[in-house]
N, C-alpha and C. Protein backbone atom coordinates (compact mmCIF):
# COMPACT_ATOMS: atom_id res chain seq x y z
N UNK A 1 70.30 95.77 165.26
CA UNK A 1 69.13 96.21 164.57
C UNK A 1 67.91 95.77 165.39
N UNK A 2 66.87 96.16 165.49
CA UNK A 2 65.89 96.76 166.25
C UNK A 2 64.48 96.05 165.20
N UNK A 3 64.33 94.52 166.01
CA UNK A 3 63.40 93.63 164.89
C UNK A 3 61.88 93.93 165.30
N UNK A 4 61.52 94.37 166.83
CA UNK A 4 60.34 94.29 167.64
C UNK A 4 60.24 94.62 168.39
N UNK A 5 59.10 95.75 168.65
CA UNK A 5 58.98 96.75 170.13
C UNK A 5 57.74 95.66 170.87
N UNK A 6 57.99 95.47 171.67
CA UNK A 6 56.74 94.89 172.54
C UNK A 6 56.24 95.64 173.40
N UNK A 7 56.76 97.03 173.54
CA UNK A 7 56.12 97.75 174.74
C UNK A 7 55.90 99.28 174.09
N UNK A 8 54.86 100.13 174.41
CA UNK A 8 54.54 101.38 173.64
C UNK A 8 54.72 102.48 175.24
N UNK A 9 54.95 103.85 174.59
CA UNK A 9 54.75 104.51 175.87
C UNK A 9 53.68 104.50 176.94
N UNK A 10 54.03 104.71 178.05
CA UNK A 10 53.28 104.38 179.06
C UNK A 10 52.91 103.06 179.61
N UNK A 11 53.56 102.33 179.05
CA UNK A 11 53.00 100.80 179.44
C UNK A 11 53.69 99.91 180.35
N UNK A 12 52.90 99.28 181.15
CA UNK A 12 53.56 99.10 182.65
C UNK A 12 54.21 97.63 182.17
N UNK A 13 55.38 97.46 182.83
CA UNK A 13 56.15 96.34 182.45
C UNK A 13 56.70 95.84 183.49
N UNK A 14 57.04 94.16 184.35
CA UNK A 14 57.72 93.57 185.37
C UNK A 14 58.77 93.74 184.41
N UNK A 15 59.85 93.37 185.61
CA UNK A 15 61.62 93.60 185.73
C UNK A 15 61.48 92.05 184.02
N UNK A 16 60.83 91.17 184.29
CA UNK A 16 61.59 89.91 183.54
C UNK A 16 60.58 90.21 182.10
N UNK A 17 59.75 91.18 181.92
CA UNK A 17 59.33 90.88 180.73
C UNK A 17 59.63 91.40 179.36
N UNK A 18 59.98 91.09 178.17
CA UNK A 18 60.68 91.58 177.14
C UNK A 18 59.94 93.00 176.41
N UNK A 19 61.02 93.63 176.12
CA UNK A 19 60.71 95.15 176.01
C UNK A 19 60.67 94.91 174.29
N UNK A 20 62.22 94.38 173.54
CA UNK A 20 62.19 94.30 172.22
C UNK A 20 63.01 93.17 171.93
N UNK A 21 62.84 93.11 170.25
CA UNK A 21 63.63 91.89 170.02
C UNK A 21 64.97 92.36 169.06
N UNK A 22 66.22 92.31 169.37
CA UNK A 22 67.11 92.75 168.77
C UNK A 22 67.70 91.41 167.56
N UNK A 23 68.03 91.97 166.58
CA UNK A 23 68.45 90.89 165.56
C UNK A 23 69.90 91.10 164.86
N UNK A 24 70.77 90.46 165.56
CA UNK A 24 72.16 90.00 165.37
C UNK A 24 72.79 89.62 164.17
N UNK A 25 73.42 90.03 163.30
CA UNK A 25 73.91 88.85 161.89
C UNK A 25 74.65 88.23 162.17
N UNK A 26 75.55 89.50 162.61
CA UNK A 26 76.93 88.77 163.41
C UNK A 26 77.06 87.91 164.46
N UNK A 27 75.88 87.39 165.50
CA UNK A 27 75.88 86.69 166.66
C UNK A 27 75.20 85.35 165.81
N UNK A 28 73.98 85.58 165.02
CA UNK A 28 73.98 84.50 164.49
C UNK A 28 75.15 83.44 163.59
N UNK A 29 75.93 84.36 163.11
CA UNK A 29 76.75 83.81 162.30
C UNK A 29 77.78 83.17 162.95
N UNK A 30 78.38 83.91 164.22
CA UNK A 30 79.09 83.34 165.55
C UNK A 30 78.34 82.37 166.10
N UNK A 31 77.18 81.94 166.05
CA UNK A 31 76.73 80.95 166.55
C UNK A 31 77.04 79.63 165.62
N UNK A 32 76.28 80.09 164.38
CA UNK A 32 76.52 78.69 163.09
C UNK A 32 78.23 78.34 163.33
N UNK A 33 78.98 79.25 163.03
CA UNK A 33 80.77 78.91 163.39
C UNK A 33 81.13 78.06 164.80
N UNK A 34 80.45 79.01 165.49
CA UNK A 34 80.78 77.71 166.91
C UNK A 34 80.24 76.68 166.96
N UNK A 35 78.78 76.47 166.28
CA UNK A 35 78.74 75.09 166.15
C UNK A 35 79.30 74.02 164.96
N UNK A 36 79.86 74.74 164.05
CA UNK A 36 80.74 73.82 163.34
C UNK A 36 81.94 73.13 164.49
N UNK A 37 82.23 74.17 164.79
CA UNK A 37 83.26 73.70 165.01
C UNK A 37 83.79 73.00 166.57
N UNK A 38 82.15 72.84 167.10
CA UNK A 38 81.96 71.47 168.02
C UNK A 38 81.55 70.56 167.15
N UNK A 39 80.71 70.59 165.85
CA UNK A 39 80.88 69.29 165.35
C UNK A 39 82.28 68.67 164.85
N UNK A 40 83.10 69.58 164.01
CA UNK A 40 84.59 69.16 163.64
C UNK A 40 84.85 68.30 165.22
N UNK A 41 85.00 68.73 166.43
CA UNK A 41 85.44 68.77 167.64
C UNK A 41 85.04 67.04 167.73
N UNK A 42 83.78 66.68 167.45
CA UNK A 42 82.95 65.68 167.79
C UNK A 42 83.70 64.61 166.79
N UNK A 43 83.37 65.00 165.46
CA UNK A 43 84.19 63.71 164.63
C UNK A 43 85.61 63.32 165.16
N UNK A 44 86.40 64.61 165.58
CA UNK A 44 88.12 64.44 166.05
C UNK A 44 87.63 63.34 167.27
N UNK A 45 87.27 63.52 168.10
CA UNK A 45 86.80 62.44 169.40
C UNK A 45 86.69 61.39 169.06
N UNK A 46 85.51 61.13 168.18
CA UNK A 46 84.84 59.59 167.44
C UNK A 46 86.26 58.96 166.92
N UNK A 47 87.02 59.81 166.39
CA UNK A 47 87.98 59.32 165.23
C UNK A 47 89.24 58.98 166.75
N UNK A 48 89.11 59.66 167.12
CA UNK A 48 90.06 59.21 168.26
C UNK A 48 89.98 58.06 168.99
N UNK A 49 88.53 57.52 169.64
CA UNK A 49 88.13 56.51 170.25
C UNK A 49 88.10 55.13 169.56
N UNK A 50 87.60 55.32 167.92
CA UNK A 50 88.28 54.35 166.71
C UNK A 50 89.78 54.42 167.23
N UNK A 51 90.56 55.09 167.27
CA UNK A 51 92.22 54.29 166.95
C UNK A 51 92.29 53.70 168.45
N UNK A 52 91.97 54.24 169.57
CA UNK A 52 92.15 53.44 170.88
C UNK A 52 91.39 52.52 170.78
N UNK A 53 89.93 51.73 170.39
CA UNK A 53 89.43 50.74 170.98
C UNK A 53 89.77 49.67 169.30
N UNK A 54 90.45 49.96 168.19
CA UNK A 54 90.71 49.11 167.72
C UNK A 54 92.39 49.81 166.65
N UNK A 55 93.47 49.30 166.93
CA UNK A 55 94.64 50.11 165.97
C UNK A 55 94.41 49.86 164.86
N UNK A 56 93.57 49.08 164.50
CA UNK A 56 93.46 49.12 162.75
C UNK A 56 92.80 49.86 162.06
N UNK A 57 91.56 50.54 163.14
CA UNK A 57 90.99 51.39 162.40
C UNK A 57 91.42 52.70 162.09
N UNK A 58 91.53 52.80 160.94
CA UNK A 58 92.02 54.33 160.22
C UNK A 58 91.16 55.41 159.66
N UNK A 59 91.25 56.76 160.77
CA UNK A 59 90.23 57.21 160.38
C UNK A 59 89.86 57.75 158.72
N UNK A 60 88.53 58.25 158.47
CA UNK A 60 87.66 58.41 157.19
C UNK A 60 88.07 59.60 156.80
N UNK A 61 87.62 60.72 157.70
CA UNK A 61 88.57 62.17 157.32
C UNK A 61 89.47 62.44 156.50
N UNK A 62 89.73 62.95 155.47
CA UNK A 62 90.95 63.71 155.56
C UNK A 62 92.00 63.73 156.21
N UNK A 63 91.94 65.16 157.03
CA UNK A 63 92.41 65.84 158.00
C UNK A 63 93.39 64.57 158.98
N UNK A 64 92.48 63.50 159.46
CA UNK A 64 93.11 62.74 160.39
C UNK A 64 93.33 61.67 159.69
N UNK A 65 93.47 61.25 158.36
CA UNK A 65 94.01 60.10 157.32
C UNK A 65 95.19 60.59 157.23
N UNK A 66 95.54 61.83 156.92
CA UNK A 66 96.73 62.56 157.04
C UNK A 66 97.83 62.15 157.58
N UNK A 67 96.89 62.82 158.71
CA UNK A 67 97.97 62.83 160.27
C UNK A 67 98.43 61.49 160.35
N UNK A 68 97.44 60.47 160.05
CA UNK A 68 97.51 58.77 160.66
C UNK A 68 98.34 58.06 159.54
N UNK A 69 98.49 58.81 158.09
CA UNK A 69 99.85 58.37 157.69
C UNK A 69 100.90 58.63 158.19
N UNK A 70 101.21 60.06 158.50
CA UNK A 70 102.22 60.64 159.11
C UNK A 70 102.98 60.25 160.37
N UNK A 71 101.97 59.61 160.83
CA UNK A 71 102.35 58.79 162.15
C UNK A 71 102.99 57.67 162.25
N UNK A 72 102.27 56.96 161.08
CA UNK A 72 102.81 55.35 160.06
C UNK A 72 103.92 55.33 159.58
N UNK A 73 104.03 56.82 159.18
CA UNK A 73 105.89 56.77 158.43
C UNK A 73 106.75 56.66 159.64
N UNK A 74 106.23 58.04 160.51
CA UNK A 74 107.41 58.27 161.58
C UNK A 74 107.57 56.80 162.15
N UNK A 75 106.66 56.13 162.30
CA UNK A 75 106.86 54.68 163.06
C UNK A 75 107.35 54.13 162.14
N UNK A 76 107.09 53.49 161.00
CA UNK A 76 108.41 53.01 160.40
C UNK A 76 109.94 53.77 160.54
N UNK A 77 109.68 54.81 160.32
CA UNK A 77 111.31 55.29 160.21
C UNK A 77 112.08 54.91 161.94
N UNK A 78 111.43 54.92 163.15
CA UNK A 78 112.09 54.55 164.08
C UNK A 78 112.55 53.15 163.90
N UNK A 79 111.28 52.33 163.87
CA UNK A 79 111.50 50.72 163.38
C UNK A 79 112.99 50.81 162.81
N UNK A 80 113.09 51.32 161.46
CA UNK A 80 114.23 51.06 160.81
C UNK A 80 115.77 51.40 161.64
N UNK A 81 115.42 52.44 162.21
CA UNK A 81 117.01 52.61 163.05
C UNK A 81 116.82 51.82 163.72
């Protein structure tokens, strides 16, 4: 969609200067999504660097409280055999 003409007929224009302004829903909305999901990306890291620089810490999340039980069992269950 077609937000802003900056240039009318006849009007002299260089190669770099903007003609119009086009307005995206869908690129904006692809933008907000990709940046979720470098922030998700960012907490997984943080939460990662917690279990390497101390094993006690368990991450806050959900998602990776989960997993970090899941991990706790499987390690007990080897322990036990």
């Amino acid at each position: 969609m077609v937000e802003e003409v900056y240039v009318s007929e006849g009007d002299y224009i260089k190669m770099s200067d903007p003609i119009l302004k086009v307005r995206s829903f869908d690129a904006s909305r692809n933008l907000q999504l990709l940046k979720m999901e470098l922030t998700d990306a960012d907490q997984y890291l943080d939460d990662l660097r917690g279990l390497l620089s101390d094993p006690l810490t368990v991450p806050v999340r959900q998602k990776f409280r989960t997993a970090w039980e899941e991990y706790c069992h499987h390690l007990d269950y080897l322990i036990l055999m």
